[in-house]
Protein backbone atom coordinates (compact mmCIF):
# COMPACT_ATOMS: atom_id res chain seq x y z
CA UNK A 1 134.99 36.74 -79.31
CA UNK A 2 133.45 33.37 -80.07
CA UNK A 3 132.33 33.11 -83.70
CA UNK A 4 128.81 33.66 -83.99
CA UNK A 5 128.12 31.86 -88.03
CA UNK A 6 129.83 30.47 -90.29
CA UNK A 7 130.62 31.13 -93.73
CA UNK A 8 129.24 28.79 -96.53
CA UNK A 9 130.74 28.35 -99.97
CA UNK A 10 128.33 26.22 -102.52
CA UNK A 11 129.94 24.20 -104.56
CA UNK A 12 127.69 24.51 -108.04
CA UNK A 13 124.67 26.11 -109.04
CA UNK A 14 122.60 23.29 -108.84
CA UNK A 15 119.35 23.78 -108.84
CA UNK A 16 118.08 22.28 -105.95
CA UNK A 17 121.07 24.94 -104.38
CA UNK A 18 119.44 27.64 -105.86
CA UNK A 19 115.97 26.73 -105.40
CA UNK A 20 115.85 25.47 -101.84
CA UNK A 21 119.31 24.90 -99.75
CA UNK A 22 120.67 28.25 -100.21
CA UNK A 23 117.68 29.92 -99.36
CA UNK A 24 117.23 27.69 -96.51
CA UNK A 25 120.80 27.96 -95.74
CA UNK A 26 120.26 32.12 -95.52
CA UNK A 27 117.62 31.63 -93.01
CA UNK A 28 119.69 29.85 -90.71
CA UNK A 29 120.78 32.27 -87.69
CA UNK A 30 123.94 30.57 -87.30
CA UNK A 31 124.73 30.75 -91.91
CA UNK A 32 126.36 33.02 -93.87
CA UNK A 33 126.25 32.34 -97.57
CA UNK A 34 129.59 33.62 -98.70
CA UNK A 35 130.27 32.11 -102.01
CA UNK A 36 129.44 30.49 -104.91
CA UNK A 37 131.09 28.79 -107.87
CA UNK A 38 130.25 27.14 -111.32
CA UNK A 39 132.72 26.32 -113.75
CA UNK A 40 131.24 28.95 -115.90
CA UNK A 41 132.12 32.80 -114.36
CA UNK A 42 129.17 34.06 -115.50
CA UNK A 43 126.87 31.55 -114.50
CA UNK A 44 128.18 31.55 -110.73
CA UNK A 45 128.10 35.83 -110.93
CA UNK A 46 124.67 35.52 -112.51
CA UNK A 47 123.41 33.11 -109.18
CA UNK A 48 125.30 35.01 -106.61
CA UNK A 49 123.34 38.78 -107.67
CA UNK A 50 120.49 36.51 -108.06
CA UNK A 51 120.59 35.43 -104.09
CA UNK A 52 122.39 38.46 -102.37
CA UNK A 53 125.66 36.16 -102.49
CA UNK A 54 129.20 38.40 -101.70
CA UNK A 55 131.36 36.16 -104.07
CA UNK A 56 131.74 34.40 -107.35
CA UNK A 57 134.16 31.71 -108.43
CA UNK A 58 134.98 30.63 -111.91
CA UNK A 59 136.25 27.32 -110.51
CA UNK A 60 135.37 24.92 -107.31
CA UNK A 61 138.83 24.95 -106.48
CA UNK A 62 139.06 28.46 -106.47
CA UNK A 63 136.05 28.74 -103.64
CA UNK A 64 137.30 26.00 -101.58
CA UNK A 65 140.78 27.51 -101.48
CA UNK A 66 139.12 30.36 -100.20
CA UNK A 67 140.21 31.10 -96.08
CA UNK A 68 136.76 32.99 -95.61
CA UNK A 69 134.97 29.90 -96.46
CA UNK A 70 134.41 27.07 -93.00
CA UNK A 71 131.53 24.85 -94.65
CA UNK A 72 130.92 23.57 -98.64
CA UNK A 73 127.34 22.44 -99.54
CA UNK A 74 128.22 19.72 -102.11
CA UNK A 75 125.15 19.43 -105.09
CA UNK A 76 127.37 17.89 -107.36
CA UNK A 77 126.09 15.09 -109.65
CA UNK A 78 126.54 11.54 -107.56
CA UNK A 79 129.14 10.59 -109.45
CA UNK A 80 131.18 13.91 -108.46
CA UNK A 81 130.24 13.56 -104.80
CA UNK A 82 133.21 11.67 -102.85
CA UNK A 83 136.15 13.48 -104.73
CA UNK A 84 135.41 16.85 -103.91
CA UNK A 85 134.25 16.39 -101.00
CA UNK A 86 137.38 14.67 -99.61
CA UNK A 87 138.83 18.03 -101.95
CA UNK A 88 137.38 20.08 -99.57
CA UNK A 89 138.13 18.29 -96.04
CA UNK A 90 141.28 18.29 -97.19
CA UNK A 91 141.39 22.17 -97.46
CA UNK A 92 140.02 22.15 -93.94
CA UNK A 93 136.41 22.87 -95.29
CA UNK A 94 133.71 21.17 -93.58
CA UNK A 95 130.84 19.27 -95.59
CA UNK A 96 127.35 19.05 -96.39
CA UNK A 97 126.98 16.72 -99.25
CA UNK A 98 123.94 15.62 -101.66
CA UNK A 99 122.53 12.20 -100.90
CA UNK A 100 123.22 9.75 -101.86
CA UNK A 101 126.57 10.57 -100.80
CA UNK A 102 128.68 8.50 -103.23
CA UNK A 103 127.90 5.82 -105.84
CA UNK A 104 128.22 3.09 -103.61
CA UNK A 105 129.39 1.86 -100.66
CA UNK A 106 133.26 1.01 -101.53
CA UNK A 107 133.04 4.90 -103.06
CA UNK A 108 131.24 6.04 -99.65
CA UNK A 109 134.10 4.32 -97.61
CA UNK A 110 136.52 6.61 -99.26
CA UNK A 111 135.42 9.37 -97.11
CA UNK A 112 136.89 7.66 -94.23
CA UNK A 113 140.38 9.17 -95.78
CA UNK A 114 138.38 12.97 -94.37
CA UNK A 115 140.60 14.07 -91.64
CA UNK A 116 139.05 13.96 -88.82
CA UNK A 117 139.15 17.38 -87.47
CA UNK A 118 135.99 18.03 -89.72
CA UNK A 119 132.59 17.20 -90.07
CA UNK A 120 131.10 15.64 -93.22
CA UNK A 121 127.58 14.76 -93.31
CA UNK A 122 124.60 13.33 -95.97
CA UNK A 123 122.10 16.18 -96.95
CA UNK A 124 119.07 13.82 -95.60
CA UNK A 125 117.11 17.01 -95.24
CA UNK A 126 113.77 15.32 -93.98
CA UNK A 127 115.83 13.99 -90.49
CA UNK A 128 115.44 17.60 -89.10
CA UNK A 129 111.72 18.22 -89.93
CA UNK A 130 109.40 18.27 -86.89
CA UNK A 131 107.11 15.64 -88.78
CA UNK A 132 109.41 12.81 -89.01
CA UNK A 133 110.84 13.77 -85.37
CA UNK A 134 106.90 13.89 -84.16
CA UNK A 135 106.46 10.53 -85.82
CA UNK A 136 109.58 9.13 -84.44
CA UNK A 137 108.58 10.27 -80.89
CA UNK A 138 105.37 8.76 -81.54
CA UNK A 139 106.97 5.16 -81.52
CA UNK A 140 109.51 5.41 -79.49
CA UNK A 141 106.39 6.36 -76.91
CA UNK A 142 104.48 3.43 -77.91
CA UNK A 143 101.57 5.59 -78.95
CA UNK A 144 101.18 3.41 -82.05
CA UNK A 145 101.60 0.26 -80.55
CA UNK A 146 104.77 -1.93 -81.08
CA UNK A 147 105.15 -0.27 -85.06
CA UNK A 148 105.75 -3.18 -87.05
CA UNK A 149 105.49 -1.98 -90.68
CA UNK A 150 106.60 1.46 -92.91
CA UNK A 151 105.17 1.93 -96.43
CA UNK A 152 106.30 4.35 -98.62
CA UNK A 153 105.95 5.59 -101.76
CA UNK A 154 107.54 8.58 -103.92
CA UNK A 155 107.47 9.51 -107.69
CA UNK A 156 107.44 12.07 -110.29
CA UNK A 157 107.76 11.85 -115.05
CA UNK A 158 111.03 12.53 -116.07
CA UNK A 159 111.36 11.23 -119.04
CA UNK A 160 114.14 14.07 -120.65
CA UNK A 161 117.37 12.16 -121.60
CA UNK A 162 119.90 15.16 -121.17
CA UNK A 163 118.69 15.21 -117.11
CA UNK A 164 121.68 13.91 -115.16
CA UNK A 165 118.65 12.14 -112.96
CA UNK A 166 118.31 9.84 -116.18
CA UNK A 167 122.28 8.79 -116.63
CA UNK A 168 123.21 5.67 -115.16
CA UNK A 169 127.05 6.40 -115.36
CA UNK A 170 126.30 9.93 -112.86
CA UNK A 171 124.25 7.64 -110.67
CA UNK A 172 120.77 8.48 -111.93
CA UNK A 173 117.77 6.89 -111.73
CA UNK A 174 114.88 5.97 -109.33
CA UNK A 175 116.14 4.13 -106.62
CA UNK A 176 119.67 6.56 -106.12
CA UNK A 177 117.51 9.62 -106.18
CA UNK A 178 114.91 8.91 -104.04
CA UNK A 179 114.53 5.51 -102.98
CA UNK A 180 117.08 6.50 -100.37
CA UNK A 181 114.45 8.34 -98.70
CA UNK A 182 112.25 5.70 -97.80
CA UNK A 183 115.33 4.12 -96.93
CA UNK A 184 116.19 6.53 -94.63
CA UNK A 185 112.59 6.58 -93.56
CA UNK A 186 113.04 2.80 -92.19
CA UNK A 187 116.52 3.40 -90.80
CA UNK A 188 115.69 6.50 -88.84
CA UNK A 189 112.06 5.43 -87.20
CA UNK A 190 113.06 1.70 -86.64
CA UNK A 191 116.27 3.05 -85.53
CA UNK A 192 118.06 0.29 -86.61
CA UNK A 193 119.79 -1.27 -89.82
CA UNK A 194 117.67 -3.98 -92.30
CA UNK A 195 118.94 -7.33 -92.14
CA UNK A 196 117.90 -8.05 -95.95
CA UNK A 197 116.51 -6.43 -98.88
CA UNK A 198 114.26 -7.95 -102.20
CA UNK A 199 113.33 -5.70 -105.01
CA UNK A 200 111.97 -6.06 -108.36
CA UNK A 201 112.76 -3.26 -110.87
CA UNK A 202 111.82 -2.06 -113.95
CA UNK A 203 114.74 -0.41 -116.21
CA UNK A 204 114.18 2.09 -119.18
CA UNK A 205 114.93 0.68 -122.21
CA UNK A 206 116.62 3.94 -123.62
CA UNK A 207 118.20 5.36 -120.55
CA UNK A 208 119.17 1.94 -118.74
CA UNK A 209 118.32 3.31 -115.52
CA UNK A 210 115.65 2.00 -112.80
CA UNK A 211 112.76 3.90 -114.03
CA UNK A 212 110.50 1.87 -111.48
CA UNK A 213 111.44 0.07 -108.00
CA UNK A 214 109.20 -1.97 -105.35
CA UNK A 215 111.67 -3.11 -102.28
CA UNK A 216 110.75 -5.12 -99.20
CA UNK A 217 113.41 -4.42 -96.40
CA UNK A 218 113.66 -6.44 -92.95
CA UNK A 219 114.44 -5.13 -90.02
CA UNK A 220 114.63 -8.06 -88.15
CA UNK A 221 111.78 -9.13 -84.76
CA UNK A 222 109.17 -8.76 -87.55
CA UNK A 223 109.13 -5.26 -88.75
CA UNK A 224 109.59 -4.69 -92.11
CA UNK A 225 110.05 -1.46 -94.74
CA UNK A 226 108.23 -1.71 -97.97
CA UNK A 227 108.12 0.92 -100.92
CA UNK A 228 107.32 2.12 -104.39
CA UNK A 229 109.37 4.63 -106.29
CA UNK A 230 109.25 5.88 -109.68
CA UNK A 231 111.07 8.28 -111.94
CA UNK A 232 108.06 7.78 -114.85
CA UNK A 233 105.01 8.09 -112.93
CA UNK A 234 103.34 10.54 -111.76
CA UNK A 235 103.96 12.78 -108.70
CA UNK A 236 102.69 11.28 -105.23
CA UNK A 237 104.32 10.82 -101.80
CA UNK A 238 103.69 9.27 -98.55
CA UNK A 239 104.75 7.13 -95.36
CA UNK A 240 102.81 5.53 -93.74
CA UNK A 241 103.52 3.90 -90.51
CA UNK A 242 101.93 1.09 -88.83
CA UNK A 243 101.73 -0.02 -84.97
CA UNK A 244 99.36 -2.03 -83.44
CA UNK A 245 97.35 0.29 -81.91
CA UNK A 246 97.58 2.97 -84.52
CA UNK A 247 98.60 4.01 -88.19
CA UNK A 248 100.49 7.35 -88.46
CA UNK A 249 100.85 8.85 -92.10
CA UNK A 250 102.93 12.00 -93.26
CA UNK A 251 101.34 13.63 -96.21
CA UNK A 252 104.06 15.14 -97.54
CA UNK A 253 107.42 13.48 -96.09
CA UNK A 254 109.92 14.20 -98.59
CA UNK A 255 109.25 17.66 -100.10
CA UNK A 256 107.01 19.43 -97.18
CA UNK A 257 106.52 23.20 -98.04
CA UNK A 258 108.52 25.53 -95.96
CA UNK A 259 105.88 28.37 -95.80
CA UNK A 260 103.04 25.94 -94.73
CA UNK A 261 101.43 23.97 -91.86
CA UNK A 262 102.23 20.06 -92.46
CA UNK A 263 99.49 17.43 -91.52
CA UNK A 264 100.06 14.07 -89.52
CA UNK A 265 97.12 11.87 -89.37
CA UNK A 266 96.49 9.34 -86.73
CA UNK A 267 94.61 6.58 -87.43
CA UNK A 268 92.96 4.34 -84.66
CA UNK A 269 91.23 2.37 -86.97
CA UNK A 270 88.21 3.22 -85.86
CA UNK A 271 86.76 3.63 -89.68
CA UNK A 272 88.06 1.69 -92.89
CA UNK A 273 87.91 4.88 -94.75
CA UNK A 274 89.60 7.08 -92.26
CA UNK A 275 87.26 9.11 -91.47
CA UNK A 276 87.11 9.14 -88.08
CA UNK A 277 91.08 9.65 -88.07
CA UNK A 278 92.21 12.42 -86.36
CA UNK A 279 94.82 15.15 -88.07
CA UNK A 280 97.71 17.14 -86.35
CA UNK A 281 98.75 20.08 -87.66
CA UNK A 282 102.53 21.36 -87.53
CA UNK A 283 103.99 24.58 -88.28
CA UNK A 284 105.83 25.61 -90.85
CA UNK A 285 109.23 25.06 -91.04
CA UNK A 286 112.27 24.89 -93.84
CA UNK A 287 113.91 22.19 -93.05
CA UNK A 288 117.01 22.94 -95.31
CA UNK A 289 117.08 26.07 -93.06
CA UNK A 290 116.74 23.18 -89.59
CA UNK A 291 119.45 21.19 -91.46
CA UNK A 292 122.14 24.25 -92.23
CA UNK A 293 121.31 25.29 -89.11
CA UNK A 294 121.96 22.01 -87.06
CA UNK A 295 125.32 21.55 -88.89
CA UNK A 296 126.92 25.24 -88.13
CA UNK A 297 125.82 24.60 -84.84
CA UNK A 298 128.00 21.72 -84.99
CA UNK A 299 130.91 23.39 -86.75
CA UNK A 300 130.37 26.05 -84.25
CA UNK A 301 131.33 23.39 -81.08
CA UNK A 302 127.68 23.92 -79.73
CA UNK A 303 126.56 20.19 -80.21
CA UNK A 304 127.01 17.24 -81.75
CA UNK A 305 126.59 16.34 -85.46
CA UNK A 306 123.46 13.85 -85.40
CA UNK A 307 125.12 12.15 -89.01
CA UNK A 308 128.22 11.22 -89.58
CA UNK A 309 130.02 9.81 -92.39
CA UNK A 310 129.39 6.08 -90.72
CA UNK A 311 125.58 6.54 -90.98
CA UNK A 312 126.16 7.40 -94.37
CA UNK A 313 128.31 4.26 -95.37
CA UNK A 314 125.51 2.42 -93.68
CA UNK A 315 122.70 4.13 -95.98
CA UNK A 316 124.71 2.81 -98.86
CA UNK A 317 125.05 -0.39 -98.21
CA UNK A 318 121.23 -0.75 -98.54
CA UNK A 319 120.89 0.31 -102.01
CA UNK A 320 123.85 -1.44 -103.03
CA UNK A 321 121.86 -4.59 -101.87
CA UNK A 322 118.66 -3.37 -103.63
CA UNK A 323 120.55 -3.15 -107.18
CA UNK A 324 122.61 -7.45 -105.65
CA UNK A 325 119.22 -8.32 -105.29
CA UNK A 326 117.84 -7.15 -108.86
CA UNK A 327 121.07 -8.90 -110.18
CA UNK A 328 120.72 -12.15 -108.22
CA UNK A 329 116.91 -11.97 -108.35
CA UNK A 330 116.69 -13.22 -104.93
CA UNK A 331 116.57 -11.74 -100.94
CA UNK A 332 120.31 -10.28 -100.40
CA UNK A 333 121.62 -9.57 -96.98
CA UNK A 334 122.94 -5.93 -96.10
């Protein structure tokens, strides 16, 4: 009988694991949660009664040596990404790992040493939600016009010191933890790769890390990605994207509710205020639960994985030219 799902293991209890993949993950009708582990017995126990999980590990090794297991989610710190991922390939696991998906590009490269009979992909959650694929069809239809521009912006305060989010050496700060999304943003609506980058950040004096970042990004043919992100300001999101007939803007791109409509607006320009724009609704949707389930469906032989460990290589080579061009203060090529 041809398998049916297949069985995750989650490597940490994360938070964002326990808040939103693994619930996402369970709602997938190709996903089967199996197992969890911690380095702490307890804690991993404690999170698998918490979320109807069959098994606890008292060490990652331990759940990735598991046979039952086919797929690890990877939450890890940055820092911790590449190593046990390739850990897990290696054990014939497939993965879904945290963006960014190393520290760097020469770390990301390392993943080319996966062997190659499994998948291994960057947890870019927002690829798979029907706003940015509605937004996406809308210029590769021309409905905007020839889109020439994407503006982002994403923050939130964190200004606690003992958050890995604030440690440089784990790969914290602004631009690692969520400047990759606008990043992403430009990569995946463009569909193509920025020629050059500029940036001008702001560093916190205690923690060292980017604390504030505005980047310009072009894509070459005159279209261009600018953004705004911030680990110290306060919470706010958006991308906006601009065509020459029309502006389309996602109200909530990165962090969209999974148990509400999301809103689109289409701007014709027809007011300077926007009033006269007009607003499409979308259903709800998880779109952890549209990412788990587009990767078992992969694992599974049923398609093709959309993201690859290439694409992710590629991501990182933009933010390592973001931090070349804080360091050369100048425009540095990709």
């Amino acid at each position: 009988m041809t398998k049916r799902q297949i069985n995750w293991g989650i490597l940490s209890t994360a938070q964002i694991g326990l808040e939103k993949v693994i619930p996402g993950i369970q709602k997938s009708k190709s996903s089967n949660v199996l197992g969890i582990a911690s380095r702490s017995a307890a804690r991993s126990a404690r999170a698998a009664n918490d979320l109807g999980i069959q098994k606890s590990y008292a060490s990652y090794e331990a759940l990735i040596a598991d046979p039952d297991i086919d797929a690890i989610y990877n939450p890890l710190p940055n820092h911790m990404h590449v190593d046990w991922t390739l850990a897990a390939t290696r054990a014939g696991k497939h993965v879904l790992c945290e963006k960014p998906v190393g520290l760097n590009a020469r770390d990301a490269e390392r993943l080319r040493e996966c062997p190659k009979n499994v998948l291994v992909a960057e947890a870019f959650m927002v690829r798979y939600h029907p706003q940015w694929l509605r937004v996406r069809e809308m210029v590769r239809s021309g409905e905007l016009g020839e889109v020439r521009a994407i503006q982002a912006a994403f923050s939130y305060f964190n200004n606690d010191g003992k958050n890995i989010r604030n440690s440089p050496e784990a790969g914290g700060g602004a631009i690692m933890d969520i400047g990759c999304y606008p990043i992403t943003a430009g990569r995946f609506l463009f569909e193509d790769e920025p020629l050059r980058v500029a940036a001008l950040i702001d560093r916190d004096p205690q923690f060292k890390t980017d604390r504030m970042a505005s980047v310009v990004a072009d894509f070459g043919r005159g279209r261009q990605l600018s953004f705004i992100v911030s680990t110290q300001l306060c919470p706010y999101q958006t991308l906006n994207v601009f065509g020459t007939k029309a502006r389309a803007e996602i109200m909530i791109p990165y962090n969209a509710p999974a148990d509400e409509e999301t809103a689109l607006i289409v701007d014709r320009g027809e007011s300077l205020d926007g009033s006269l724009a007009g607003c499409e609704m979308l259903p709800a949707c998880d779109q952890y639960t549209e990412q788990a389930e587009k990767f078992a469906q992969a694992v599974l032989g049923r398609t093709a994985l959309p993201y690859g460990i290439e694409d992710s290589i590629a991501s990182m080579r933009v933010l390592d030219a973001v931090f070349a061009s804080e360091e050369q203060n100048k425009w540095v090529n990709v």
